[in-house]
N, C-alpha and C. Protein backbone atom coordinates (compact mmCIF):
# COMPACT_ATOMS: atom_id res chain seq x y z
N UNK A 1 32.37 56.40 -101.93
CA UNK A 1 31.82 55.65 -103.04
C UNK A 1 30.64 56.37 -103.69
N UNK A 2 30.08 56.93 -102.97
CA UNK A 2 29.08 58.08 -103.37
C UNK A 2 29.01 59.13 -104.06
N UNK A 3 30.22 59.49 -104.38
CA UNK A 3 30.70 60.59 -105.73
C UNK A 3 31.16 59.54 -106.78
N UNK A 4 31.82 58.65 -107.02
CA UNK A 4 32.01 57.66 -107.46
C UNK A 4 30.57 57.13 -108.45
N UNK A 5 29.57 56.84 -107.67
CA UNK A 5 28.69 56.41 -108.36
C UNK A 5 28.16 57.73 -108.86
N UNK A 6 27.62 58.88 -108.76
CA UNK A 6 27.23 60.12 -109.27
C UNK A 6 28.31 60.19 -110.42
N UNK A 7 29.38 60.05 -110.32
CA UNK A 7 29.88 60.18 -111.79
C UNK A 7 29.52 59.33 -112.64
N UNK A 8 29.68 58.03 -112.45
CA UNK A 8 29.23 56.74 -113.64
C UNK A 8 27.57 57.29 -113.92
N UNK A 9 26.92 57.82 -112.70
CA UNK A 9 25.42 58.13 -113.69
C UNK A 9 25.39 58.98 -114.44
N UNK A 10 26.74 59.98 -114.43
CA UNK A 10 26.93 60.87 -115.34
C UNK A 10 27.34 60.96 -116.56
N UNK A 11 27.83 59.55 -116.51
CA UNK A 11 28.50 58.94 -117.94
C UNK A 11 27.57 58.58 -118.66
N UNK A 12 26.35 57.72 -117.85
CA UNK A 12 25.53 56.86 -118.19
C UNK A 12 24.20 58.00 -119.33
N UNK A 13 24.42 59.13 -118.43
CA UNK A 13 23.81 60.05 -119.19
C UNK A 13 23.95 60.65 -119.87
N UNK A 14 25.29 61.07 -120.14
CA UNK A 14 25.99 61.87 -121.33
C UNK A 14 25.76 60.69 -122.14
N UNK A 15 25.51 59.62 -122.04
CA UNK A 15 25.62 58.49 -123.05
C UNK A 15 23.93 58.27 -123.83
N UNK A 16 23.28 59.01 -123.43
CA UNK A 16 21.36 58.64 -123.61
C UNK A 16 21.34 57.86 -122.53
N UNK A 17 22.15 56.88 -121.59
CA UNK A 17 20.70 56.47 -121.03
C UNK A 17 19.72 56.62 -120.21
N UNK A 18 18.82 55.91 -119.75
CA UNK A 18 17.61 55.78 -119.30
C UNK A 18 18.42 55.21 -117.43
N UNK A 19 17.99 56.10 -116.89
CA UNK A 19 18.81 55.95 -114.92
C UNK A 19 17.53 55.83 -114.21
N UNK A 20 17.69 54.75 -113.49
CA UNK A 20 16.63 54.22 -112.42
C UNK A 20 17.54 53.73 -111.27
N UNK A 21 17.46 54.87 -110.15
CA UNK A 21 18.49 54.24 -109.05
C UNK A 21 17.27 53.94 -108.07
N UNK A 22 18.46 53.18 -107.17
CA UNK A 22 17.38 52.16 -105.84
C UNK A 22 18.66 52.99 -105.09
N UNK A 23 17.91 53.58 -104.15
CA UNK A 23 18.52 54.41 -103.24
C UNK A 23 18.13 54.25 -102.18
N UNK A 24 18.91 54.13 -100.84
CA UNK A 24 18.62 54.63 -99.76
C UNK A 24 17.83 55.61 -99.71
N UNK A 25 16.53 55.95 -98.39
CA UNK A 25 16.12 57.13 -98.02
C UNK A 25 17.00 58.04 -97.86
N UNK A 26 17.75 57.69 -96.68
CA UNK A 26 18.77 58.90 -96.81
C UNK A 26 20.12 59.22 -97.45
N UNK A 27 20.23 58.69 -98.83
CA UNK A 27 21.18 59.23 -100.09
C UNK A 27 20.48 60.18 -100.52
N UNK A 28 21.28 61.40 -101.18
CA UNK A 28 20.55 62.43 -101.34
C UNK A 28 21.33 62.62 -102.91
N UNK A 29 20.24 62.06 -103.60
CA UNK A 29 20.32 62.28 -104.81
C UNK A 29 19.27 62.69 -105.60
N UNK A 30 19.51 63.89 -106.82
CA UNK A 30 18.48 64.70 -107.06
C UNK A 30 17.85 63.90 -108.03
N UNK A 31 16.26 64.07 -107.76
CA UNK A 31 15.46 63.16 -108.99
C UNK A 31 15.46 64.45 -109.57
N UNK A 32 15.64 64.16 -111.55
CA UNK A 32 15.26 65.06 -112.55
C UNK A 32 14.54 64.17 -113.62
N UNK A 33 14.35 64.76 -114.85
CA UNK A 33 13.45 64.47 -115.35
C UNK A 33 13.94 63.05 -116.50
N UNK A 34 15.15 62.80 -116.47
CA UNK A 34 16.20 61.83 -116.73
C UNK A 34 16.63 60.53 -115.80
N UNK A 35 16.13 61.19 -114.76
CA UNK A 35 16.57 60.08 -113.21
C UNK A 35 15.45 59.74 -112.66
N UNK A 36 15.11 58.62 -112.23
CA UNK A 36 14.00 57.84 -111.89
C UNK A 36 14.81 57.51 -110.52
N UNK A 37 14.49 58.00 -109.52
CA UNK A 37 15.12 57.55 -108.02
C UNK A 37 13.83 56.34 -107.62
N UNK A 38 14.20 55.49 -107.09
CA UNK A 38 12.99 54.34 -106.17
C UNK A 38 14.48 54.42 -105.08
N UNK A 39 13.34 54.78 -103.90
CA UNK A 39 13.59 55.54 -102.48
C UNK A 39 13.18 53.99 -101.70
N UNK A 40 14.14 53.26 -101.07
CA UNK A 40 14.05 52.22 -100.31
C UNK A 40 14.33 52.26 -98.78
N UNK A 41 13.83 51.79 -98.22
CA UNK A 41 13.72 52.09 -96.76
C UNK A 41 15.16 51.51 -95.88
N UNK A 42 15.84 52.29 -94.84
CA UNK A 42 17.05 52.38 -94.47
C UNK A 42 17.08 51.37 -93.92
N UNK A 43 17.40 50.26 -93.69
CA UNK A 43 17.51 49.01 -92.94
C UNK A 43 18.65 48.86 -92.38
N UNK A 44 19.30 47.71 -91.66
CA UNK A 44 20.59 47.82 -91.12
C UNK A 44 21.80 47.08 -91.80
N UNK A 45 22.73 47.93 -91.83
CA UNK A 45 24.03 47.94 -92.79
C UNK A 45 24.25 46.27 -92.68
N UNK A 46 23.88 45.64 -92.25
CA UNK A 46 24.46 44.15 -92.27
C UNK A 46 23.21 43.43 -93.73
N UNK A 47 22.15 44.27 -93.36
CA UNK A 47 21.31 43.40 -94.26
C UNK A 47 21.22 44.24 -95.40
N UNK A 48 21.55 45.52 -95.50
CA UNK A 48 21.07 46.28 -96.76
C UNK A 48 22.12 45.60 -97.93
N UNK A 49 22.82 44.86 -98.35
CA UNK A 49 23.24 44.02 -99.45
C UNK A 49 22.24 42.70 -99.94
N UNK A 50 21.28 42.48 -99.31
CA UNK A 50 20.78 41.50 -99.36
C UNK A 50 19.36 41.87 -99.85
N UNK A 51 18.73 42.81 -99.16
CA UNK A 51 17.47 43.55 -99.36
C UNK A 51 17.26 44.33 -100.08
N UNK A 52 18.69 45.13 -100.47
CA UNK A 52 18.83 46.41 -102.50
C UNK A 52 19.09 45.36 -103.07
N UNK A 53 19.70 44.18 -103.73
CA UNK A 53 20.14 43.29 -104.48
C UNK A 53 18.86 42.91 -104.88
N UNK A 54 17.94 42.81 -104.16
CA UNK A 54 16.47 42.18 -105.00
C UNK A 54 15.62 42.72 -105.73
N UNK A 55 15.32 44.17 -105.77
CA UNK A 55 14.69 45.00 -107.09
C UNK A 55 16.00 44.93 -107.73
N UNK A 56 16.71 45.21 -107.61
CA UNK A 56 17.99 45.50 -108.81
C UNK A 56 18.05 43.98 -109.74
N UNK A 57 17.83 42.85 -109.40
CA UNK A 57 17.83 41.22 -110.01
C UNK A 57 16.67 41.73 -110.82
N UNK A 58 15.34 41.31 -109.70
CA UNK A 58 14.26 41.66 -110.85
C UNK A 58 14.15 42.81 -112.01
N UNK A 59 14.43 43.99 -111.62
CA UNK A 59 14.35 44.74 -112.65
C UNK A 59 15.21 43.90 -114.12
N UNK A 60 16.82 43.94 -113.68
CA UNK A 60 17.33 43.19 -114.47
C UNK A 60 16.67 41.33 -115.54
N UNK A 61 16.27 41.15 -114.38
CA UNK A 61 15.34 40.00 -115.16
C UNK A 61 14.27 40.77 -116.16
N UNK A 62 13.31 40.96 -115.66
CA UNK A 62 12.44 41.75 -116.58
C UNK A 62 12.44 42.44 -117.73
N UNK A 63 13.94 43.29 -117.31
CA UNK A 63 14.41 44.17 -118.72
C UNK A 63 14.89 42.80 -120.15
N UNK A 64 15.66 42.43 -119.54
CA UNK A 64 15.98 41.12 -120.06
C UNK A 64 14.97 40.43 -120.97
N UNK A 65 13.79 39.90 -120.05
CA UNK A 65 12.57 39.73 -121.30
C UNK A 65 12.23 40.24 -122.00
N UNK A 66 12.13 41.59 -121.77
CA UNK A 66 11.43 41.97 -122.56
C UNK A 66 12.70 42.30 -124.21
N UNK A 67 13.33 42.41 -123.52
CA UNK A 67 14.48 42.65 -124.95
C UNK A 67 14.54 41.39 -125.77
N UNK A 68 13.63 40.13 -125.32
CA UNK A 68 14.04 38.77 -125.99
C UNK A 68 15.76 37.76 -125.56
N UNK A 69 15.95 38.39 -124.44
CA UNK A 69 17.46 37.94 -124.37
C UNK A 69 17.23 36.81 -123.71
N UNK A 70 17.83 35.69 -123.86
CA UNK A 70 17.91 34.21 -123.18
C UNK A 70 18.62 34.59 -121.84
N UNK A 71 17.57 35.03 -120.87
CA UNK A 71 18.31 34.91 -119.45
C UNK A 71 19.44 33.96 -119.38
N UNK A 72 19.31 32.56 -119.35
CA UNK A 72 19.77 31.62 -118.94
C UNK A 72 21.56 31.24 -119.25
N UNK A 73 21.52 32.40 -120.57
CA UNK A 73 22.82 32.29 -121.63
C UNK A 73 23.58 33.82 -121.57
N UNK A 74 23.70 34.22 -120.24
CA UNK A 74 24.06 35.73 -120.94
C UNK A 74 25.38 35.85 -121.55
N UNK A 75 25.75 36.67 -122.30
CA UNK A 75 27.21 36.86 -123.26
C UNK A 75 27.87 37.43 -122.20
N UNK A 76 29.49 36.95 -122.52
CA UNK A 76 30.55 38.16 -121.80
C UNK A 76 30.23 37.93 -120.55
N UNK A 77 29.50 37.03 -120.00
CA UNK A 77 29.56 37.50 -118.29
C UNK A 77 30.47 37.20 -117.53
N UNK A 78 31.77 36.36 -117.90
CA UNK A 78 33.01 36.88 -117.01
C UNK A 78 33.71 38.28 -117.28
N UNK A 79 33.15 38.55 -118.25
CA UNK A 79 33.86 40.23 -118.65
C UNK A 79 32.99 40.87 -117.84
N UNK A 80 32.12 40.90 -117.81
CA UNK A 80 31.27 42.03 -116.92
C UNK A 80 31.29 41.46 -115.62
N UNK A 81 31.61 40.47 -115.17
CA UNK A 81 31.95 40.46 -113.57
C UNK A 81 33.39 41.11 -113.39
N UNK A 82 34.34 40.45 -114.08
CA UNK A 82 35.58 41.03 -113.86
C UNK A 82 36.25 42.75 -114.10
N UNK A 83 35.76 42.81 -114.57
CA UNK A 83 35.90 44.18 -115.24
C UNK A 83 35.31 45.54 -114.35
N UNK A 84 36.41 46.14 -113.75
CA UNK A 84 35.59 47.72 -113.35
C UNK A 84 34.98 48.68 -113.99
């Protein structure tokens, strides 16, 4: 899954955007001057879905305000759940 995601950030960048990953300590992915890595501490595989899911919400909340978007109403969100 780990080449997998290195490609979509590769898309994400050929595209302009702006990449802020929440990574494991030990994923070894290169910070450049385009990639914003936040380095999270290795916890155990039962809980690490529970413990990365929470900067990734907030960030998402936050970005959200600040763009003016009605959290509460987002568009398309069975398309973007369903959808690979």
């Amino acid at each position: 899954m780990l080449e997998k995601l290195k490609s979509n950030l590769q898309e994400v960048r050929a595209r302009g955007g702006q990449l802020f990953v929440f990574a494991d300590e030990s994923v070894d992915i290169d910070t450049q001057e385009d990639i914003r890595v936040m380095t999270l501490p290795h916890v155990h595989e039962a809980l690490a879905p529970l413990l990365y899911t929470l900067p990734l919400q907030l960030l998402s909340y936050h970005v959200a305000v600040l763009k003016g978007t009605d959290v509460d109403q987002p568009r398309n969100l069975a398309k973007s759940v369903t959808v690979e």
